[in-house]
C-alpha atoms as a PDB file:
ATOM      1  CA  UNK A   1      82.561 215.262 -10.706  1.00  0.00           C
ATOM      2  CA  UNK A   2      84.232 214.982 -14.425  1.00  0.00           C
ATOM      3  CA  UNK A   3      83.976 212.467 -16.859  1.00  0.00           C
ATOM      4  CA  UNK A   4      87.455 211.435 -17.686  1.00  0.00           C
ATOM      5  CA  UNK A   5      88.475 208.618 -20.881  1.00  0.00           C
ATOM      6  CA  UNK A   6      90.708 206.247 -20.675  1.00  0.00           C
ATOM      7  CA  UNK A   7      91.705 203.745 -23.354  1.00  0.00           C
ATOM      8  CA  UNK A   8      93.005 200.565 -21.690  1.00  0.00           C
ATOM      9  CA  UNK A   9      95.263 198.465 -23.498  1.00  0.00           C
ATOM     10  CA  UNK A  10      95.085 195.470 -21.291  1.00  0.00           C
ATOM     11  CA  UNK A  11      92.625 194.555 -22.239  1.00  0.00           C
ATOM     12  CA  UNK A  12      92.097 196.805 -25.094  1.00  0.00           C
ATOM     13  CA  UNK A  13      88.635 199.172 -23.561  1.00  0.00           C
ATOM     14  CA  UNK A  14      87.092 202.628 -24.369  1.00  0.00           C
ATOM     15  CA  UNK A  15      86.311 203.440 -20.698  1.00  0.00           C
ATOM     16  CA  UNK A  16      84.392 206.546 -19.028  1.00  0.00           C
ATOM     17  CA  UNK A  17      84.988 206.996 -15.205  1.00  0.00           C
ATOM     18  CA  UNK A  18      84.824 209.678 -12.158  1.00  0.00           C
ATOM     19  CA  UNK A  19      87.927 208.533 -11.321  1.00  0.00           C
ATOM     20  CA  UNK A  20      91.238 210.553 -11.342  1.00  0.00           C
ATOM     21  CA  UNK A  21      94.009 208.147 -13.608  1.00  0.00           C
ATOM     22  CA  UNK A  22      95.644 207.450 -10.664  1.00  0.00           C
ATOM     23  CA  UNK A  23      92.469 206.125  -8.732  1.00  0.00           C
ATOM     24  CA  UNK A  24      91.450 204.586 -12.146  1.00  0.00           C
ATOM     25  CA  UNK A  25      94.646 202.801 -11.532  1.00  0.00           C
ATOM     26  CA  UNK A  26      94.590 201.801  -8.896  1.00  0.00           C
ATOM     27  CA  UNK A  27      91.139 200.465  -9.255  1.00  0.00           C
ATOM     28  CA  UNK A  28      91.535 198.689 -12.123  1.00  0.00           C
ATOM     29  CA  UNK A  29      94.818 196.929 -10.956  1.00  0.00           C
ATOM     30  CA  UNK A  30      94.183 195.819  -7.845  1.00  0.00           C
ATOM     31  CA  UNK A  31      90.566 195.917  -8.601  1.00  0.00           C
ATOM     32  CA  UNK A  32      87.018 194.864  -5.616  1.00  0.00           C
ATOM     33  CA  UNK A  33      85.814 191.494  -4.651  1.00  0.00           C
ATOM     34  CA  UNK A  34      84.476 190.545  -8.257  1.00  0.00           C
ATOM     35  CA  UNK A  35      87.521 191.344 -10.109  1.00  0.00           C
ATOM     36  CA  UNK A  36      91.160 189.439  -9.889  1.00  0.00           C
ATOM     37  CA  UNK A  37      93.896 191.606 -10.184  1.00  0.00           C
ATOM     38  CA  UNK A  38      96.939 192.145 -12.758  1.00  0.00           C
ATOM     39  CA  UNK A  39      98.594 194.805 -14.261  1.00  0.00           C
ATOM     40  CA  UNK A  40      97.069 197.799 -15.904  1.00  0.00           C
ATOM     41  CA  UNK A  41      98.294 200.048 -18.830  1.00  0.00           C
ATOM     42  CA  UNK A  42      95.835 202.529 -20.144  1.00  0.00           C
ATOM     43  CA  UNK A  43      95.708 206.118 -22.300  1.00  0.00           C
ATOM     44  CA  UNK A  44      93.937 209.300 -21.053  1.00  0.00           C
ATOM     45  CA  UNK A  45      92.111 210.630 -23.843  1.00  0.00           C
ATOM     46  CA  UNK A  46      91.154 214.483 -24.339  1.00  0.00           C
ATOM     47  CA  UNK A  47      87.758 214.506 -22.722  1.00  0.00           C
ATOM     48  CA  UNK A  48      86.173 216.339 -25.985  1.00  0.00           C
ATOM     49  CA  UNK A  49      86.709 213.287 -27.776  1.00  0.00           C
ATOM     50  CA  UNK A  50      83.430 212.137 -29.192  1.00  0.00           C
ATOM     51  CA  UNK A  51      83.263 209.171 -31.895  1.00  0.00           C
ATOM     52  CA  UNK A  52      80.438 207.514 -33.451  1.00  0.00           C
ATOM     53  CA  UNK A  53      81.559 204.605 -33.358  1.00  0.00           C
ATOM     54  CA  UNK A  54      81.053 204.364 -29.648  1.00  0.00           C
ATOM     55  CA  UNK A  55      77.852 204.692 -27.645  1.00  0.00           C
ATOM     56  CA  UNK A  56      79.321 207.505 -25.537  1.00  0.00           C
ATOM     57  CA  UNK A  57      76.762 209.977 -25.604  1.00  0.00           C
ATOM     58  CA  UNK A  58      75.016 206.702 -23.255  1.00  0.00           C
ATOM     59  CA  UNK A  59      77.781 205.847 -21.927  1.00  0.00           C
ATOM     60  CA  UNK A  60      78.224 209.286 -20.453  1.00  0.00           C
ATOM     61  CA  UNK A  61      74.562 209.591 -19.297  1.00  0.00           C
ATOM     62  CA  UNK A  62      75.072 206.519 -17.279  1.00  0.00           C
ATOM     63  CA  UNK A  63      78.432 208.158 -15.545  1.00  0.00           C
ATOM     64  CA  UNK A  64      76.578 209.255 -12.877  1.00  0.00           C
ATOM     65  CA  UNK A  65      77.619 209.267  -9.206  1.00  0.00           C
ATOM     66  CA  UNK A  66      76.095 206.336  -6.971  1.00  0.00           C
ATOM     67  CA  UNK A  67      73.628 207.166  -4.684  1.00  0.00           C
ATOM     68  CA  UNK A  68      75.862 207.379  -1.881  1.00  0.00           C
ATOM     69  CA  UNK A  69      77.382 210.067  -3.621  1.00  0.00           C
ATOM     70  CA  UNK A  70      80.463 207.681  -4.699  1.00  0.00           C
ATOM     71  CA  UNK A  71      81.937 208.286  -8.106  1.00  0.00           C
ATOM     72  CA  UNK A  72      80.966 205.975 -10.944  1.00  0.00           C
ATOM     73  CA  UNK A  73      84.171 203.946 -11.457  1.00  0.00           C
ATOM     74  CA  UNK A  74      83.794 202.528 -14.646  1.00  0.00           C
ATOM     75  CA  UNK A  75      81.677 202.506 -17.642  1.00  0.00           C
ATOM     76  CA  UNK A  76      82.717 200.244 -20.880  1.00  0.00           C
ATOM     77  CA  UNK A  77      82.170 201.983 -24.697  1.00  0.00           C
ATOM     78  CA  UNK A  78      83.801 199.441 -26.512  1.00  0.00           C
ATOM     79  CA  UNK A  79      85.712 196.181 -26.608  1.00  0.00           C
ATOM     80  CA  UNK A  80      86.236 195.743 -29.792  1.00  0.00           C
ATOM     81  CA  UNK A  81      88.485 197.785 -32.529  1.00  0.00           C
ATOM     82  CA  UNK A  82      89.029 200.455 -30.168  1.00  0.00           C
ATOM     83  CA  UNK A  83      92.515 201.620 -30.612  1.00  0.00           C
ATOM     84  CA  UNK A  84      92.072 201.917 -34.345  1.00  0.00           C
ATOM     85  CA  UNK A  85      88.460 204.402 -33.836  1.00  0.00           C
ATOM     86  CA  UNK A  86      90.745 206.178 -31.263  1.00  0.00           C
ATOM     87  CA  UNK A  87      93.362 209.382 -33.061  1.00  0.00           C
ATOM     88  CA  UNK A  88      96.525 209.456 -31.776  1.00  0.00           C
ATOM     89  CA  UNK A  89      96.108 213.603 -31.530  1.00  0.00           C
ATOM     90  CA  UNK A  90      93.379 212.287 -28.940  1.00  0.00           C
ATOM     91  CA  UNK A  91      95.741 210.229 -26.449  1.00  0.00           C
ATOM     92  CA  UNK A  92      97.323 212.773 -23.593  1.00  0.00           C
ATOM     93  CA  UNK A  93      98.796 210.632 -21.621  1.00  0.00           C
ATOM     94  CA  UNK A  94      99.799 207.175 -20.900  1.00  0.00           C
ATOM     95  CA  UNK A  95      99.500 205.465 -17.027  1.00  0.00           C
ATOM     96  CA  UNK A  96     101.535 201.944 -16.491  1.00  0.00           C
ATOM     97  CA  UNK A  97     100.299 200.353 -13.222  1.00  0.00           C
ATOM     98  CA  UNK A  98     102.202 197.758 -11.516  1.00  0.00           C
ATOM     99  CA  UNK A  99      99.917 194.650 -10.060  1.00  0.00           C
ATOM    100  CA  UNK A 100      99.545 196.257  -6.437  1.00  0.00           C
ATOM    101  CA  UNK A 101      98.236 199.965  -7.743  1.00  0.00           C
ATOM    102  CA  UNK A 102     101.016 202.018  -8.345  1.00  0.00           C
ATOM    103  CA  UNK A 103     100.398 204.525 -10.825  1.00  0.00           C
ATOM    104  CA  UNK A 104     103.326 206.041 -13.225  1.00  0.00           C
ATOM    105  CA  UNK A 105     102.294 208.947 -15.908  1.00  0.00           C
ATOM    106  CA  UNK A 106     103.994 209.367 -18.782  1.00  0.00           C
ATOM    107  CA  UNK A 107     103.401 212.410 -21.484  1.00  0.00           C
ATOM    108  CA  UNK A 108     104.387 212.397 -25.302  1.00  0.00           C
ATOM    109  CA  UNK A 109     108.171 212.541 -26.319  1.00  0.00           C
ATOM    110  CA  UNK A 110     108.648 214.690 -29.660  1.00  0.00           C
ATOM    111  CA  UNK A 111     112.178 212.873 -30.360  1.00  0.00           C
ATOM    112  CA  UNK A 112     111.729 209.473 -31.219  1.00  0.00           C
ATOM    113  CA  UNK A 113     114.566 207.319 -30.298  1.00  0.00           C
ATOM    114  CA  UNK A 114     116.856 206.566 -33.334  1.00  0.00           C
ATOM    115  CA  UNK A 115     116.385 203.330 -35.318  1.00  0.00           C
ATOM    116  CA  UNK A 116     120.191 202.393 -34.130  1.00  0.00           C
ATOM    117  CA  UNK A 117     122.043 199.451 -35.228  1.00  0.00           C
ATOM    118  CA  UNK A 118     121.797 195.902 -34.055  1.00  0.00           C
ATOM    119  CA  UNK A 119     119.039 193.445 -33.031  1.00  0.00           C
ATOM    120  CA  UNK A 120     115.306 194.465 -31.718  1.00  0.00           C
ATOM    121  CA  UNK A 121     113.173 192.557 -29.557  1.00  0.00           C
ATOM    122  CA  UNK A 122     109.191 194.366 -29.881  1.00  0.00           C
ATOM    123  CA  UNK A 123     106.160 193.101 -27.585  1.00  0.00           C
ATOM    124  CA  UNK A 124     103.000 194.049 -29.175  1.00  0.00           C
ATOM    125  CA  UNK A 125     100.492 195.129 -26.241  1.00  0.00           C
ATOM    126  CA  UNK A 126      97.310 196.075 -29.005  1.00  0.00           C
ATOM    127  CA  UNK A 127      95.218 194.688 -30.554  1.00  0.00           C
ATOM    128  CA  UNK A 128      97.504 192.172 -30.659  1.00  0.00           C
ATOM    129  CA  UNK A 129     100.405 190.629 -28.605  1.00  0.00           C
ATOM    130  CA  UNK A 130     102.800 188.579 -30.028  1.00  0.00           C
ATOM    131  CA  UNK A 131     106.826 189.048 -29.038  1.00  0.00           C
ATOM    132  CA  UNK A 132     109.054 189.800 -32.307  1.00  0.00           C
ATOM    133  CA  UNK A 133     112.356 190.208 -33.105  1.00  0.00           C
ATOM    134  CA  UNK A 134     113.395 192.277 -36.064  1.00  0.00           C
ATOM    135  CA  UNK A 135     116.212 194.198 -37.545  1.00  0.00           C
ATOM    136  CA  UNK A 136     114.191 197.267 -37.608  1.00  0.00           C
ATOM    137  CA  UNK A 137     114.633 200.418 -35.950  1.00  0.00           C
ATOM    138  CA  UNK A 138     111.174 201.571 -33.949  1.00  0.00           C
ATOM    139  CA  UNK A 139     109.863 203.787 -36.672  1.00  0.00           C
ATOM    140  CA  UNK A 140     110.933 201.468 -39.269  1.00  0.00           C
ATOM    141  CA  UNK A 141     108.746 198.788 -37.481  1.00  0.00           C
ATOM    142  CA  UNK A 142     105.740 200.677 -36.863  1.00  0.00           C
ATOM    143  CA  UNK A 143     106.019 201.150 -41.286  1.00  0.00           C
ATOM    144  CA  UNK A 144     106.188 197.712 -41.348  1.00  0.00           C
ATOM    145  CA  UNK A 145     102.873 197.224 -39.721  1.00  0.00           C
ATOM    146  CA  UNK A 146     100.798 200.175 -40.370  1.00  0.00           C
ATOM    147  CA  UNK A 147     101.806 201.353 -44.202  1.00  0.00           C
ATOM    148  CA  UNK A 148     104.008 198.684 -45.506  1.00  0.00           C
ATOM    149  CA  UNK A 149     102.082 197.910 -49.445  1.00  0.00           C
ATOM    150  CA  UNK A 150     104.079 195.091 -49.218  1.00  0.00           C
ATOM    151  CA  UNK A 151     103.361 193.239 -46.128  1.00  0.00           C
ATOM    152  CA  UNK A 152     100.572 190.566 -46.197  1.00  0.00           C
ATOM    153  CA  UNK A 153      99.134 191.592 -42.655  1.00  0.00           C
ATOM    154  CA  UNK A 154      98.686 194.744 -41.652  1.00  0.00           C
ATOM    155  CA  UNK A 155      96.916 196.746 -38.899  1.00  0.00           C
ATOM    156  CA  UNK A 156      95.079 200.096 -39.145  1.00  0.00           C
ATOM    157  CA  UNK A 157      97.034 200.504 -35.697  1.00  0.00           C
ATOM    158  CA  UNK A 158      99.382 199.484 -33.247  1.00  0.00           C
ATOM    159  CA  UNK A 159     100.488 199.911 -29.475  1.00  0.00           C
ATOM    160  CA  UNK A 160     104.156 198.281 -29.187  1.00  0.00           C
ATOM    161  CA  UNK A 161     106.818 198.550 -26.418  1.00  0.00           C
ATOM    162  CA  UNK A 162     110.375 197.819 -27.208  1.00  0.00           C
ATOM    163  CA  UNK A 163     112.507 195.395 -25.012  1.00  0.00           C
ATOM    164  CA  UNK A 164     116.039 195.278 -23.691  1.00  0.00           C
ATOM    165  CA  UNK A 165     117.974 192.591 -25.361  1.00  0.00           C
ATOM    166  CA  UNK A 166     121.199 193.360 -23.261  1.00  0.00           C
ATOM    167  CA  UNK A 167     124.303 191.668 -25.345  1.00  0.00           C
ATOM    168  CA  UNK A 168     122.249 189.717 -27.692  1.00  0.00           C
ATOM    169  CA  UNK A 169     121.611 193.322 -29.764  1.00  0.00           C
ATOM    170  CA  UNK A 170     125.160 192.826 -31.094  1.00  0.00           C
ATOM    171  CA  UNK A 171     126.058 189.330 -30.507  1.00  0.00           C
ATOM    172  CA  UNK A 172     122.916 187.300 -30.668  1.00  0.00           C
ATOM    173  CA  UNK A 173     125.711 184.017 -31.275  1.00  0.00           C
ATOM    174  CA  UNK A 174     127.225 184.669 -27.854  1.00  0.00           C
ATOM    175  CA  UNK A 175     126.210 187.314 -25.846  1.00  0.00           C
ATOM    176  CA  UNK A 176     124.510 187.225 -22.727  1.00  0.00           C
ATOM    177  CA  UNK A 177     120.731 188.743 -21.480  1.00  0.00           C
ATOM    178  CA  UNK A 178     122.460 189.721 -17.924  1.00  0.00           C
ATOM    179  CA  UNK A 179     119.337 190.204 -15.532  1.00  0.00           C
ATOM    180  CA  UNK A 180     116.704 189.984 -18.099  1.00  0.00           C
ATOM    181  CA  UNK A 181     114.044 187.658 -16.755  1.00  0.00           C
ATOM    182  CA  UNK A 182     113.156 186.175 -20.140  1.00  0.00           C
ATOM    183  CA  UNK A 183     112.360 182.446 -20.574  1.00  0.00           C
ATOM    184  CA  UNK A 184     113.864 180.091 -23.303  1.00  0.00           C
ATOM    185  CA  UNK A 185     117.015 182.091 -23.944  1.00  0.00           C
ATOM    186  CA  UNK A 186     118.180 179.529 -26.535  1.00  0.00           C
ATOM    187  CA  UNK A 187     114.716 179.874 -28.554  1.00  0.00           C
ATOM    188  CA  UNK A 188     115.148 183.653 -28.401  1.00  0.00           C
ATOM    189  CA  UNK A 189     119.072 183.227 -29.473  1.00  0.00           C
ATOM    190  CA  UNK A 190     118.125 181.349 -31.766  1.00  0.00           C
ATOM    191  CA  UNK A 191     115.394 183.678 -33.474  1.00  0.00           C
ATOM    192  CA  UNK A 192     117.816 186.570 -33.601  1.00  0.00           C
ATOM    193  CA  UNK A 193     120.720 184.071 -35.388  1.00  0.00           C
ATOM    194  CA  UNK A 194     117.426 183.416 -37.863  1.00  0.00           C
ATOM    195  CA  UNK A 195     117.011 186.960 -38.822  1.00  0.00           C
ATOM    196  CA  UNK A 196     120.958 188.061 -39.167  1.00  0.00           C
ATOM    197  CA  UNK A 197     120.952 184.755 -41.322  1.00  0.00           C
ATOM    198  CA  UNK A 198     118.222 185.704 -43.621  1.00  0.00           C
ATOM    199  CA  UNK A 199     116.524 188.533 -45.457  1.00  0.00           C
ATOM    200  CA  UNK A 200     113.523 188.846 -43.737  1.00  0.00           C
ATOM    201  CA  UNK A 201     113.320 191.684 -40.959  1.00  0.00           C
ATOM    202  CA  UNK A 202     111.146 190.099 -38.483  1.00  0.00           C
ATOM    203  CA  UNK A 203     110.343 187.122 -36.526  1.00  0.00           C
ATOM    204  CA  UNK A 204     108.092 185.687 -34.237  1.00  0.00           C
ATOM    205  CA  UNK A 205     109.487 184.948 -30.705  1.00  0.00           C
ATOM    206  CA  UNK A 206     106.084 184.233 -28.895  1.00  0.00           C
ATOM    207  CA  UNK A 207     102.781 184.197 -31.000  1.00  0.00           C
ATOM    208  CA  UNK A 208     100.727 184.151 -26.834  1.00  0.00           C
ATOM    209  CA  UNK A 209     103.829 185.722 -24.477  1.00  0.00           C
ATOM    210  CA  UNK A 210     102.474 186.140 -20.481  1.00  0.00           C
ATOM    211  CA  UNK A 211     100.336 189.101 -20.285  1.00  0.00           C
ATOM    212  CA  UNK A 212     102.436 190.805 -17.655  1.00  0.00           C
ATOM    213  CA  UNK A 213     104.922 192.965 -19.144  1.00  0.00           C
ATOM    214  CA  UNK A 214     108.047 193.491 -17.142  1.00  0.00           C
ATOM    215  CA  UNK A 215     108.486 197.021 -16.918  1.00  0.00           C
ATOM    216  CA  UNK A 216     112.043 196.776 -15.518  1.00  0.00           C
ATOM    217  CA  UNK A 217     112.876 195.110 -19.182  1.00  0.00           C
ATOM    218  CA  UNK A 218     111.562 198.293 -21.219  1.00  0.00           C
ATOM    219  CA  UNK A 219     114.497 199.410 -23.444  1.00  0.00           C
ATOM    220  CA  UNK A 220     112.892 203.290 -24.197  1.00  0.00           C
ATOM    221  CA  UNK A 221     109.112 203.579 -23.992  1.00  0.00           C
ATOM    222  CA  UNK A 222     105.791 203.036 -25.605  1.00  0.00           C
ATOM    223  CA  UNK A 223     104.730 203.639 -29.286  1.00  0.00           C
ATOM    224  CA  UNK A 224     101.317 204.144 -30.489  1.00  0.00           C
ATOM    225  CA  UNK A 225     100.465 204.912 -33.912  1.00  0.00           C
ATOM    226  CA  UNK A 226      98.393 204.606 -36.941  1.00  0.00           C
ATOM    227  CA  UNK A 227      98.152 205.639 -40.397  1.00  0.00           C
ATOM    228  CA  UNK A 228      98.147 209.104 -39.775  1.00  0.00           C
ATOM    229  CA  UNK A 229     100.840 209.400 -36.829  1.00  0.00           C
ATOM    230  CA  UNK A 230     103.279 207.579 -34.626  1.00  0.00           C
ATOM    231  CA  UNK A 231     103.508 209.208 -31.052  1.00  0.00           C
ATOM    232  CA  UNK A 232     105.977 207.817 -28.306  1.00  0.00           C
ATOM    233  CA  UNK A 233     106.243 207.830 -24.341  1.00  0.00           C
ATOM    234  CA  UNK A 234     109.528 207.735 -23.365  1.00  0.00           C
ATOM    235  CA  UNK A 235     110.068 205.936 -20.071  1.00  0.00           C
ATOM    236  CA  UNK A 236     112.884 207.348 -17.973  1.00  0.00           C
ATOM    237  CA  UNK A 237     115.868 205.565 -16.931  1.00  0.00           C
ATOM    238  CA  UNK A 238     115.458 203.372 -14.079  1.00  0.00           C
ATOM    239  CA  UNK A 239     118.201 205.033 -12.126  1.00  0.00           C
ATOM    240  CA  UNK A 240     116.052 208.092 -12.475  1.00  0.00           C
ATOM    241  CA  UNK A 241     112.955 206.457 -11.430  1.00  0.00           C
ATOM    242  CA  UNK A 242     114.741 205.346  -8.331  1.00  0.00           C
ATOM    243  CA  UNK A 243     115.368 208.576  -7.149  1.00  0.00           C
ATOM    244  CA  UNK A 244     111.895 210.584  -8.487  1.00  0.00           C
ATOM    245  CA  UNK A 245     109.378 207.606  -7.690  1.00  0.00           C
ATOM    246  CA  UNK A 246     110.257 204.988  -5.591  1.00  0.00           C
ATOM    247  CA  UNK A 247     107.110 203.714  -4.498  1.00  0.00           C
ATOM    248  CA  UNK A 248     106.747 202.561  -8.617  1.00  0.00           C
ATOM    249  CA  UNK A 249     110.099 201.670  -9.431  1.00  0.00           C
ATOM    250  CA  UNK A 250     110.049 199.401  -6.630  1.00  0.00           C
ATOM    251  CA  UNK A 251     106.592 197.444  -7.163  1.00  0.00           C
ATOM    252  CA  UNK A 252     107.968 197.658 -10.873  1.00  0.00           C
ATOM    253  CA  UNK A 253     110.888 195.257  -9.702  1.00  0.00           C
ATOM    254  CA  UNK A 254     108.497 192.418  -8.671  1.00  0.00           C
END
């Protein structure tokens, strides 16, 4: 059986397992009897990656097979400062799992969505979470974080997803969210008034947000990046989804 290595985000893990990313999944959403369940969002990582920051030449000696013959499902290499010991050139693919299992893959985009007008809503997934609005474009943002000289907190890396805002992107005074399940609209409305108002480019929405991310409110994809690089997963349109896999799109909707 092969080793595969998967960097989960949720919480943020250096993992080696036998299983296949959509077993892993499944596995690690829904979980056994010692483990509650939730939703799961994790990286594939090439297989000949090898850092010493990590005990993985252990961790892989102890990613044996049971002896029942059942693959080893899970073997922790780090908790701690993972994402920023991990490239980006090392991440192949990323897997978002809804809370009952279902497994969606998504590979690197080369074409970045462009840093268009209007207002931006970001949820940070690692290593840390907080829910921001800015003025900035995606790739402007990830600057912001990763190489701004100016910026008083910074992080040697960052996993974000950016949100729908519906009408408030252009008319944070009056527009309207539509379907979007978000809680304390005014707070929110009142953020985005903030930042138009002032010449800062970001603010904090929700310093702890729920750990759940709705996956139905995704505006584009995923980015990961660091110093080096920025990579993004695009996530298709939801119509799309529909049509190419149901089973996901619709335990996405709950």
């Amino acid at each position: 059986m092969s080793i595969h290595l998967y960097l989960s985000l949720i919480p943020e893990a250096l993992i080696a397992s036998m299983l296949t990313p959509e077993e892993f999944g499944s596995y690690y959403a829904v979980g056994s009897v010692k483990k509650s369940r939730g939703q799961a969002i994790f990286f594939e990582l090439d297989p000949k990656f090898r850092s010493k920051f990590f005990p993985m030449q252990e961790g892989f000696k102890r990613c044996v097979p049971h002896e029942d013959g059942t693959p080893k499902r899970s073997i922790y290499m780090g908790v701690y400062r993972v994402l920023e010991n991990v490239p980006v050139q090392a991440i192949q693919m990323l897997y978002l799992v809804t809370q009952d299992g279902r497994t969606l893959g998504l590979q690197p985009n080369s074409l970045l969505p462009s840093d268009a007008d209007g207002m931006h809503l970001y949820r940070e997934i690692a290593p840390v979470t907080p829910l921001v609005a800015s003025m900035l474009g995606p790739r402007e943002f990830y600057r912001l974080i990763v190489h701004s000289p100016t910026s008083l907190v910074k992080l040697p890396a960052i996993c974000f997803t950016e949100l729908r805002l519906g009408n408030l992107a252009m008319d944070p005074q009056n527009g309207d969210l539509g379907d979007l399940p978000y809680d304390n609209l005014e707070h929110l409305r009142n953020c985005l008034l903030e930042l138009r108002g002032k010449s800062i480019h970001t603010k904090m929405v929700d310093r702890i947000p729920p750990r759940v991310i709705a996956y139905r409110t995704i505006k584009n994809g995923f980015f990961v990046g660091n110093k080096e690089k920025l990579a993004y997963f695009a996530l298709p349109p939801w119509d799309e989804l529909k049509k190419t896999n149901y089973s996901w799109w619709r335990s996405a909707q709950m």
